[in-house]
Protein backbone atom coordinates (compact mmCIF):
# COMPACT_ATOMS: atom_id res chain seq x y z
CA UNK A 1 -47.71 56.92 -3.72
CA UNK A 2 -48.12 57.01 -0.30
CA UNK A 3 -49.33 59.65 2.04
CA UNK A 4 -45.23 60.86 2.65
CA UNK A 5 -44.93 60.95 -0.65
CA UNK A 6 -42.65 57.56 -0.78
CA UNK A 7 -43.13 55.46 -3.82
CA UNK A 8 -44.00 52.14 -2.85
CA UNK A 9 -41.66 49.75 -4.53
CA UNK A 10 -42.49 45.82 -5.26
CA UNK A 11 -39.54 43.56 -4.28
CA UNK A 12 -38.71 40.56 -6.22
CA UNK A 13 -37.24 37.73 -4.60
CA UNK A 14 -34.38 36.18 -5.98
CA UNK A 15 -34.27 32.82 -5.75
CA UNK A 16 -30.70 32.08 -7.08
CA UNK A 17 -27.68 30.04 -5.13
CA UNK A 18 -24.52 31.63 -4.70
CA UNK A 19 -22.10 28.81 -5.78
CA UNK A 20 -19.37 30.38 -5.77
CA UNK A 21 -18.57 29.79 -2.01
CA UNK A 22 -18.90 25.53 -2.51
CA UNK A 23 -16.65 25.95 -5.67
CA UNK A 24 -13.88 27.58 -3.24
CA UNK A 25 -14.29 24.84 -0.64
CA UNK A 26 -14.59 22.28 -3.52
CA UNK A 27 -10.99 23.50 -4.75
CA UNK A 28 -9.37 23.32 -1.20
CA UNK A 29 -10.57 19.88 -0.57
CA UNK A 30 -9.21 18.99 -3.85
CA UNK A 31 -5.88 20.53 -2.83
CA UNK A 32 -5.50 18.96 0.40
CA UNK A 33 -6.27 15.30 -1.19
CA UNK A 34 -3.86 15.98 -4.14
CA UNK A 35 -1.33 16.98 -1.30
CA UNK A 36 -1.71 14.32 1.06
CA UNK A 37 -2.57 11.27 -1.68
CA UNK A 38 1.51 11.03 -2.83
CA UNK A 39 1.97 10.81 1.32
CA UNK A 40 -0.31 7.71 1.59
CA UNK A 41 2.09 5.79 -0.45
CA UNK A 42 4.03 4.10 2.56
CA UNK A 43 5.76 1.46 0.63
CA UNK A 44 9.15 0.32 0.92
CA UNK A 45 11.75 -0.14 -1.78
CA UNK A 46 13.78 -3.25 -1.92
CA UNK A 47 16.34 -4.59 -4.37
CA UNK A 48 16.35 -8.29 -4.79
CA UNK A 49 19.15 -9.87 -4.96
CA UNK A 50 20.32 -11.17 -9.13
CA UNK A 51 20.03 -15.49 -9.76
CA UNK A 52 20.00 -17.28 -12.65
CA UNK A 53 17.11 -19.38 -10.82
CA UNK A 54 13.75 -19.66 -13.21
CA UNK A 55 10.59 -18.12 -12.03
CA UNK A 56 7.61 -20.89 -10.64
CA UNK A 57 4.32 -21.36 -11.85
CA UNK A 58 1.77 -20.06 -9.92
CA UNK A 59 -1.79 -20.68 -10.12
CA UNK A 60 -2.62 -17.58 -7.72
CA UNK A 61 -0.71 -14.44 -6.88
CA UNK A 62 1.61 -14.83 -4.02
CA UNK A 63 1.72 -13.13 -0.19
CA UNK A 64 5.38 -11.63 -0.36
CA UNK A 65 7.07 -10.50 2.58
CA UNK A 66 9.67 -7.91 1.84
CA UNK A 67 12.94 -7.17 4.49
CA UNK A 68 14.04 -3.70 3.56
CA UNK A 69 17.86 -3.01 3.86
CA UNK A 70 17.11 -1.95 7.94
CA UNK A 71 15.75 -5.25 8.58
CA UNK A 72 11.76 -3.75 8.49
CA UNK A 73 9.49 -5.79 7.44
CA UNK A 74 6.59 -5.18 4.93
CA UNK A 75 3.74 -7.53 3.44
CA UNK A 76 2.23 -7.33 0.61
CA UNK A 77 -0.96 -9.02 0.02
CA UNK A 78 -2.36 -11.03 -3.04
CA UNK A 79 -4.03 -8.80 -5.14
CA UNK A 80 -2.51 -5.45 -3.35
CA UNK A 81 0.60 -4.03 -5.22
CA UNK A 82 1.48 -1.99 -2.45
CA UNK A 83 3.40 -2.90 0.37
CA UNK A 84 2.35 -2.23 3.82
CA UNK A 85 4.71 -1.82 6.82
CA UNK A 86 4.08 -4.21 9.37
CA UNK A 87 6.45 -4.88 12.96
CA UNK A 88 7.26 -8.80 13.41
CA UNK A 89 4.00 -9.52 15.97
CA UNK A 90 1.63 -8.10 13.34
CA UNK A 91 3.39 -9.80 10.77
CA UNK A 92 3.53 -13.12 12.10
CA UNK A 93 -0.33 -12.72 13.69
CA UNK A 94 -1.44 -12.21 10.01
CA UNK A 95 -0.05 -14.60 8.11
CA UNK A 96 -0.78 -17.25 10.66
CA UNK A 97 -4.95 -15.78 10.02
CA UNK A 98 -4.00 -16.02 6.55
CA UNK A 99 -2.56 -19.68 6.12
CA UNK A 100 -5.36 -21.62 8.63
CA UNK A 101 -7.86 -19.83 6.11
CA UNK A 102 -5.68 -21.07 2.84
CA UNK A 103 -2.68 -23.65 3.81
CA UNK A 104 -1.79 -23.88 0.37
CA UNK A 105 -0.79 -19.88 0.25
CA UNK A 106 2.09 -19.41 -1.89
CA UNK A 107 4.62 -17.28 0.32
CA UNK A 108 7.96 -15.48 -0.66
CA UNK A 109 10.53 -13.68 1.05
CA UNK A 110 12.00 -10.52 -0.66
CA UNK A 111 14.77 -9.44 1.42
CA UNK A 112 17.01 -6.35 0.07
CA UNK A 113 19.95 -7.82 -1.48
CA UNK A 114 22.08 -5.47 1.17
CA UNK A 115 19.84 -6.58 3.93
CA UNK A 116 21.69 -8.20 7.09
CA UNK A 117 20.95 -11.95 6.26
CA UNK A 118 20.05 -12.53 10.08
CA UNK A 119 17.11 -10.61 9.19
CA UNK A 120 15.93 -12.22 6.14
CA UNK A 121 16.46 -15.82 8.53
CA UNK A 122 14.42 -13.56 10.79
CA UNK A 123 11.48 -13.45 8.59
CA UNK A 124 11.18 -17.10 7.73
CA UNK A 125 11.60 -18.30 11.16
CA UNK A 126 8.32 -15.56 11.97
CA UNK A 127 6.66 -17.53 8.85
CA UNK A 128 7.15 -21.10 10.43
CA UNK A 129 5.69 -20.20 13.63
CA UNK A 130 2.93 -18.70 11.89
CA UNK A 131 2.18 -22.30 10.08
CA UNK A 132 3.71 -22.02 7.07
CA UNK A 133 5.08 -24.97 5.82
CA UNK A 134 7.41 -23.85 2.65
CA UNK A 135 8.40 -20.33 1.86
CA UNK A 136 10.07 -19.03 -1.43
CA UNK A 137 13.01 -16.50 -1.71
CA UNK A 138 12.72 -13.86 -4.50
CA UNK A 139 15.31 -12.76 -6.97
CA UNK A 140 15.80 -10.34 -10.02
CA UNK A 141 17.09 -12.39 -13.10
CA UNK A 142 20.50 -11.61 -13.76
CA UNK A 143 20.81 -9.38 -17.06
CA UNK A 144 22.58 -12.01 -19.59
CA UNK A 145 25.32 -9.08 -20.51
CA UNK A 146 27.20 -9.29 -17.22
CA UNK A 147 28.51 -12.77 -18.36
């Protein structure tokens, strides 16, 4: 005791994190990547025209450059699945890096099989200036029950 009469009282320190704040910041980080991960996806969906044509051999995986239905073009990269959307400058800038690096790159053309044909022509005329000396056109096989 003290002269007041106050008990003196001994004071242990805690030496314990409060966690709980990080987890909430942890779960609202998480929320705004599961949110904005489907929105990163900016490829574009094209339906290739049906042939009978048989698929080439390939000894690498192919640059394709996809002409959606509006005439917008999109490359897709070996080794990428996913398309990215690219104006005709860009387009034709790249490919020409891409070819004096690798002349024997395997390009195709994937227009939409509603696409204006002007724009598919479009595309390979941007591929010759770039360098590119043949260019494939892509198909879906035809299913064997519309015969």
């Amino acid at each position: 005791m003290t002269a007041n009469g106050r008990r003196i009282r001994k004071h242990k320190l805690k030496a314990d994190i409060n966690v709980v704040p990080y987890i909430d910041v942890m779960l609202v980080l998480l929320i705004i990547f599961m949110v904005t991960a489907p929105l990163m996806n900016l490829g574009v969906d094209v339906e290739l025209p049906e042939s009978n044509a048989k698929s080439l051999e390939q000894d690498k995986d192919p640059m394709v450059v996809q002409v959606d239905a509006a005439g917008a073009y999109a490359l897709v990269l070996p080794g990428n699945d996913r398309p990215q959307a690219i104006g005709a400058d860009e387009l034709e800038a790249r490919v020409r890096g891409i070819v004096n690096q690798n002349p024997k790159q395997a390009i195709f053309v994937a227009g939409d099989g509603s696409a204006n044909y002007q724009k598919v022509m479009d595309a390979m005329v941007l591929l010759q200036r770039a360098g590119v000396q043949k260019v494939g056109l892509m198909s879906d096989p035809q299913h064997q029950s519309a015969r």
